[in-house]
Protein backbone atom coordinates (compact mmCIF):
# COMPACT_ATOMS: atom_id res chain seq x y z
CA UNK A 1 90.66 92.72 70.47
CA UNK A 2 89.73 90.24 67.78
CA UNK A 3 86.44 89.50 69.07
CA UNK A 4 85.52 93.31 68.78
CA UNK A 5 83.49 92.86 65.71
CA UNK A 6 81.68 90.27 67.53
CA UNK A 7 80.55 92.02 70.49
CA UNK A 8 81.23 95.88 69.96
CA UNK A 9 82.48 97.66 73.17
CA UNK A 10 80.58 94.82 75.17
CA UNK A 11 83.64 92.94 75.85
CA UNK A 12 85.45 95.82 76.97
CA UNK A 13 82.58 97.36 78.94
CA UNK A 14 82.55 93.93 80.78
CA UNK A 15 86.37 94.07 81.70
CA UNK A 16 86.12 97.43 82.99
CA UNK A 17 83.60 96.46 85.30
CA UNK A 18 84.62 93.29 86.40
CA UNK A 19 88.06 95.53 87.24
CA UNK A 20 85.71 98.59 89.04
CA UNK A 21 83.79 95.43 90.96
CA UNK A 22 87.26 94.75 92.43
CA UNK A 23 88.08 98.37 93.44
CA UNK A 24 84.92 99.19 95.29
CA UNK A 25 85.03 95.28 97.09
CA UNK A 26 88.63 96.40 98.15
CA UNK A 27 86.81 100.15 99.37
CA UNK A 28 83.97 98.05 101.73
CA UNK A 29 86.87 95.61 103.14
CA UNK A 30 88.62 98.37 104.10
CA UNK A 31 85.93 100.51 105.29
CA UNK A 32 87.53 100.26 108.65
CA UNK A 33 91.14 100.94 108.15
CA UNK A 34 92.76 103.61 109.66
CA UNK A 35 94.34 106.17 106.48
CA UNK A 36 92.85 104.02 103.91
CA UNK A 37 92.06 106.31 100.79
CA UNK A 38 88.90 104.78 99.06
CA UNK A 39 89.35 104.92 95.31
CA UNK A 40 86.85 104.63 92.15
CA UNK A 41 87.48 103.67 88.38
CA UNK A 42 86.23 106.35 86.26
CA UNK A 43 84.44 103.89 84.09
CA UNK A 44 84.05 106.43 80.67
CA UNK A 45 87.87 106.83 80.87
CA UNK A 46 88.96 103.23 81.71
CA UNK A 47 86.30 102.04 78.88
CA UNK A 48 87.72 104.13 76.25
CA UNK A 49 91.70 103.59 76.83
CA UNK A 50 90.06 99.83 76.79
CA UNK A 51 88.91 100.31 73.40
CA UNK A 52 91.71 102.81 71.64
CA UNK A 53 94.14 100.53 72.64
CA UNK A 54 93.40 97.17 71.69
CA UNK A 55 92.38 96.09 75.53
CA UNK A 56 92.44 97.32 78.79
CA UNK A 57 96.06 97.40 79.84
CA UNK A 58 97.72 98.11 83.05
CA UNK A 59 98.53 101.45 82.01
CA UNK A 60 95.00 102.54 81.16
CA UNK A 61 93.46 101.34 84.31
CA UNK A 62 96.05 103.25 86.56
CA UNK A 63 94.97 106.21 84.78
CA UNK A 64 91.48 105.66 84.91
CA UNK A 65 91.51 104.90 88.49
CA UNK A 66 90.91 108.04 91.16
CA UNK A 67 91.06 108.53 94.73
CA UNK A 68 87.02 109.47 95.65
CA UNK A 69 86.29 112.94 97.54
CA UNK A 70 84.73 111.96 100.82
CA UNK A 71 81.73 113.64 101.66
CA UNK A 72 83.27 113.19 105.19
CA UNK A 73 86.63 111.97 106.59
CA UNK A 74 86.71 109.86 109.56
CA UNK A 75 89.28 111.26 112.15
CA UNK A 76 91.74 108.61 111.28
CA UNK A 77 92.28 109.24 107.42
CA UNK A 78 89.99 106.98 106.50
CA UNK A 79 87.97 108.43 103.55
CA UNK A 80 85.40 105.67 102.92
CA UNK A 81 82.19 106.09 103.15
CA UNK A 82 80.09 102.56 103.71
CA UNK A 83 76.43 103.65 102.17
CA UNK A 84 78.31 105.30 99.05
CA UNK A 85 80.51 102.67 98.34
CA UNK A 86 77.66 100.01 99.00
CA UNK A 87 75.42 101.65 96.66
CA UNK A 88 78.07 101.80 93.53
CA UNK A 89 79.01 98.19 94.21
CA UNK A 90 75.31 97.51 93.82
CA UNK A 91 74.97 99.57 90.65
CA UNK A 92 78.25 98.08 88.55
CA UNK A 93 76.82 94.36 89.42
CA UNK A 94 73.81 95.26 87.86
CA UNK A 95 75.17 97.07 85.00
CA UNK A 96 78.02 94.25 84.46
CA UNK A 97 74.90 91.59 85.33
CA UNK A 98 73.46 93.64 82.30
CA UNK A 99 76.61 93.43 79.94
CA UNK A 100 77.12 89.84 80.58
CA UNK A 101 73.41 88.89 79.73
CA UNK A 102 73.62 90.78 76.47
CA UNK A 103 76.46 88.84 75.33
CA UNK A 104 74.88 85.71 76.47
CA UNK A 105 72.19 86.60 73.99
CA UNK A 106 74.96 87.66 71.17
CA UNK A 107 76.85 83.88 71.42
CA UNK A 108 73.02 82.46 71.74
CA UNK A 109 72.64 84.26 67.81
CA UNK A 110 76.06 83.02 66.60
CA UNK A 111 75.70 79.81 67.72
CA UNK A 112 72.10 79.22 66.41
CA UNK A 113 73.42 81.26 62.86
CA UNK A 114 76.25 78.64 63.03
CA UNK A 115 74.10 75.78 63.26
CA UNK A 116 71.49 77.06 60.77
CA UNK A 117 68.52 77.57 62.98
């Protein structure tokens, strides 16, 4: 990433989560679909593969990206559970709300340090 001085592991952090928003939205649409296995991004994982290797890559995701242990299976194979998946959608927008407001702030302090404010 060239923009990795810039904004440290921010960028990367942000791409991760935007990816483990998508995972957990696919989990609660398919809450009700018979022998749907709910998955999960392991976030540390997919965050550093992001970051050793230049960007998060296709490669690096697939690894980082785990079928979740239900706490317990419907009768039809269905292995999501609503709350749980509800409740980590919740807490990646607010930690990717969190990300993206801290790099706000970052282009807010090049911008002013480019115009000499």
């Amino acid at each position: 990433m060239a923009d990795n001085t810039l904004f440290g592991i921010h960028g990367a952090a942000l791409e991760v989560r935007g990816q483990r928003m998508g995972v957990l939205a696919s989990n609660i649409a398919n809450a009700s679909t018979p022998g749907f296995k709910a998955r999960d991004i392991d976030f540390q994982q997919a965050l550093s593969s992001a970051t050793g290797s230049g960007g998060l890559t296709d490669t690096g995701l697939a690894s980082a990206t785990k079928y979740r242990v239900p706490l317990q299976p419907s009768l039809d194979g269905n292995t999501v559970d609503l709350s749980t998946e509800q409740t980590a959608f919740a807490e990646n927008a607010v930690q990717y709300q969190t990300t993206l407001s801290f790099l706000n702030g970052r282009i807010g302090q090049i911008t002013r340090a480019l115009r000499g404010e």
